[in-house]
C-alpha atoms as a PDB file:
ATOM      1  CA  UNK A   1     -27.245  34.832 -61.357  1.00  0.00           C
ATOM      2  CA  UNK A   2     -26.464  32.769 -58.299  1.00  0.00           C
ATOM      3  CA  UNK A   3     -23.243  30.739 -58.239  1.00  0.00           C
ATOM      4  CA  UNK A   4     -23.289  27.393 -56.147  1.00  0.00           C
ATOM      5  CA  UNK A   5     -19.517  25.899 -55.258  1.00  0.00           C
ATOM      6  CA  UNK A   6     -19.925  22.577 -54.546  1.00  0.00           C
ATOM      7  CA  UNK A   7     -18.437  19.061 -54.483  1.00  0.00           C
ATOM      8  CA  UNK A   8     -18.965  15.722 -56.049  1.00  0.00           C
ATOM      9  CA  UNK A   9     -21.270  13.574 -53.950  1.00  0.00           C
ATOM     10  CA  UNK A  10     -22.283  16.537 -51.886  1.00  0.00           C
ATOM     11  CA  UNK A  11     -25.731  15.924 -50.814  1.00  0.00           C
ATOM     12  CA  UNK A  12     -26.909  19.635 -50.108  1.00  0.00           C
ATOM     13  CA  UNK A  13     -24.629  20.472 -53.125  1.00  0.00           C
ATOM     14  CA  UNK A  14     -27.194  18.619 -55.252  1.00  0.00           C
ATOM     15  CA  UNK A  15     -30.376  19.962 -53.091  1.00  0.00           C
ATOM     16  CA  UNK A  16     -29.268  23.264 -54.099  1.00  0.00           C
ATOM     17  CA  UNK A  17     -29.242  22.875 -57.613  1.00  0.00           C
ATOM     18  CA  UNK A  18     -32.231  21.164 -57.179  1.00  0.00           C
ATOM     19  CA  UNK A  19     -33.819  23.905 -55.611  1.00  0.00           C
ATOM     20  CA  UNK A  20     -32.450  26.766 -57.988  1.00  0.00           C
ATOM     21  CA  UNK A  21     -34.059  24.317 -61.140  1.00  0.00           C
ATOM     22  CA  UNK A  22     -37.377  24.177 -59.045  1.00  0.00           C
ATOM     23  CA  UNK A  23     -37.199  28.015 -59.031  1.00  0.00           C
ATOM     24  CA  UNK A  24     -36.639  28.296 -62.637  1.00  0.00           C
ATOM     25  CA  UNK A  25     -33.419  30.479 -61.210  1.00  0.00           C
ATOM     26  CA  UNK A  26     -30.423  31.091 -63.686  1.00  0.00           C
ATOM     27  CA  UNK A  27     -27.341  29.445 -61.724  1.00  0.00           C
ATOM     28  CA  UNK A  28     -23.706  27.658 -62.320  1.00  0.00           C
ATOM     29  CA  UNK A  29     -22.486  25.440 -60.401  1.00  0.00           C
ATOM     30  CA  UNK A  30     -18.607  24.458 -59.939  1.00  0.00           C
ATOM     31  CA  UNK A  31     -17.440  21.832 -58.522  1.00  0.00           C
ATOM     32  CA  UNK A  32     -13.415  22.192 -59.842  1.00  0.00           C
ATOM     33  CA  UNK A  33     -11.139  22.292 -56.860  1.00  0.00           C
ATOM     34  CA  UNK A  34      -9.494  25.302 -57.663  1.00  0.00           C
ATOM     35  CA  UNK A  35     -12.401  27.486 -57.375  1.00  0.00           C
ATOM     36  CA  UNK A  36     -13.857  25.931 -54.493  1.00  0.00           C
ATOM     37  CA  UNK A  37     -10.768  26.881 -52.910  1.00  0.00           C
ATOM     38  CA  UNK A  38     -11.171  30.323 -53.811  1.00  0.00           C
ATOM     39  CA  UNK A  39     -14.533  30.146 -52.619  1.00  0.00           C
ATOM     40  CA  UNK A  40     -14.030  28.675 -49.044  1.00  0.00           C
ATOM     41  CA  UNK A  41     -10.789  31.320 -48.701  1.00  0.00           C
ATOM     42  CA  UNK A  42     -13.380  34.023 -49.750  1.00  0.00           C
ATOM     43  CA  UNK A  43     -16.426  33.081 -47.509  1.00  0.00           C
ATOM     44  CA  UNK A  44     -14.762  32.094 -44.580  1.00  0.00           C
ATOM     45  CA  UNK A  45     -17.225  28.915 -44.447  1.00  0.00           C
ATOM     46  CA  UNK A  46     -15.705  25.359 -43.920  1.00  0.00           C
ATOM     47  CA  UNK A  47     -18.931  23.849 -45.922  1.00  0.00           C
ATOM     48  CA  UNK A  48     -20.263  23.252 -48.925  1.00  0.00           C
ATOM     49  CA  UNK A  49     -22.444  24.484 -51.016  1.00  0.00           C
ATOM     50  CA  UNK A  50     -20.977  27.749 -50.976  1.00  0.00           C
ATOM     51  CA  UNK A  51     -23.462  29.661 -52.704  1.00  0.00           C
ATOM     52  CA  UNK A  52     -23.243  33.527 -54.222  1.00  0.00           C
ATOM     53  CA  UNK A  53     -25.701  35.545 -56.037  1.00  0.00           C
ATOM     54  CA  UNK A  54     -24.128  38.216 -58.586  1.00  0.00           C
ATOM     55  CA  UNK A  55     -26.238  40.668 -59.751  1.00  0.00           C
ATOM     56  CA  UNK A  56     -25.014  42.273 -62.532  1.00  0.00           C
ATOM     57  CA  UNK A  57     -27.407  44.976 -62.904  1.00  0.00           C
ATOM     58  CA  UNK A  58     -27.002  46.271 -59.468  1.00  0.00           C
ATOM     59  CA  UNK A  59     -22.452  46.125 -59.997  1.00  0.00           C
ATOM     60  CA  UNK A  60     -22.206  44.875 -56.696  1.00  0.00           C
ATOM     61  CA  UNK A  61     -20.556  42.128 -57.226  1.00  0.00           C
ATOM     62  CA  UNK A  62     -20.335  38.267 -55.908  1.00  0.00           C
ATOM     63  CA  UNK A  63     -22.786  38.621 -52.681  1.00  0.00           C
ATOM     64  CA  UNK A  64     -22.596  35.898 -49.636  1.00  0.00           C
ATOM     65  CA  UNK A  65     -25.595  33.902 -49.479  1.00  0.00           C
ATOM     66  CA  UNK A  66     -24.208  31.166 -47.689  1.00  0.00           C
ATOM     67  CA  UNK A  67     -25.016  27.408 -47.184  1.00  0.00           C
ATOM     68  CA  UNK A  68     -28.348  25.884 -48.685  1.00  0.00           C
ATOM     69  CA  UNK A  69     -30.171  26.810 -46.339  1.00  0.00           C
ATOM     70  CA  UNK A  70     -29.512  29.961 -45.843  1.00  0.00           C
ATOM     71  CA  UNK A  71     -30.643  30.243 -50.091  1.00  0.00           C
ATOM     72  CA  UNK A  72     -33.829  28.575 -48.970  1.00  0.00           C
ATOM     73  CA  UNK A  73     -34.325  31.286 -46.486  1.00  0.00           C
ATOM     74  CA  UNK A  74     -32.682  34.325 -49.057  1.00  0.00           C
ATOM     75  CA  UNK A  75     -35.301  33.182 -52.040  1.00  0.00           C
ATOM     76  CA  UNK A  76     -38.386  32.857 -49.355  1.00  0.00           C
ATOM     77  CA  UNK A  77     -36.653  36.742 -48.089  1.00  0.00           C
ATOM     78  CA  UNK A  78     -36.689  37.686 -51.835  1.00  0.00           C
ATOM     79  CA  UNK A  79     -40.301  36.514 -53.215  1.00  0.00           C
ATOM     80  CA  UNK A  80     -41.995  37.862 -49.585  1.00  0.00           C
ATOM     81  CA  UNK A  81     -40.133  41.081 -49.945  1.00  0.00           C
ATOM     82  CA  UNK A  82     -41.381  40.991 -53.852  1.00  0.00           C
ATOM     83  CA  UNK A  83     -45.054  41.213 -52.954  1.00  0.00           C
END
């Protein structure tokens, strides 16, 4: 499942979502204050989306992806590693 941290009025906040409903991907999105707090303090980044993909299958937890583009770049990664 990928997990996108975002704010209100956050233009690649919305892309992303956009882009994980393009996808048909399975994602939340949060924009409450108090978990985008956690989620800057956790990734180190000083933007947002803040974007995670948790696997629970694999047990490894909430994985970095990063901004939106770097989850353009993971899902292009993903389908061209898929083939």
């Amino acid at each position: 499942m990928i997990r996108i941290y975002g704010r209100d009025n956050c233009s690649f906040c919305n892309k992303a979502k956009a882009f994980a409903k393009m996808k048909d991907m399975h994602f939340e999105y949060d924009d409450d204050p108090e978990t985008l707090k956690w989620a800057v303090e956790h990734s180190g980044m000083k933007t947002v989306p803040i974007i995670y993909f948790d696997h629970e299958e694999w047990d490894t937890g909430m994985n970095l992806i990063g901004g939106f583009n770097d989850f353009v770049v993971w899902y292009a990664d993903r389908k061209e590693n898929s083939l």
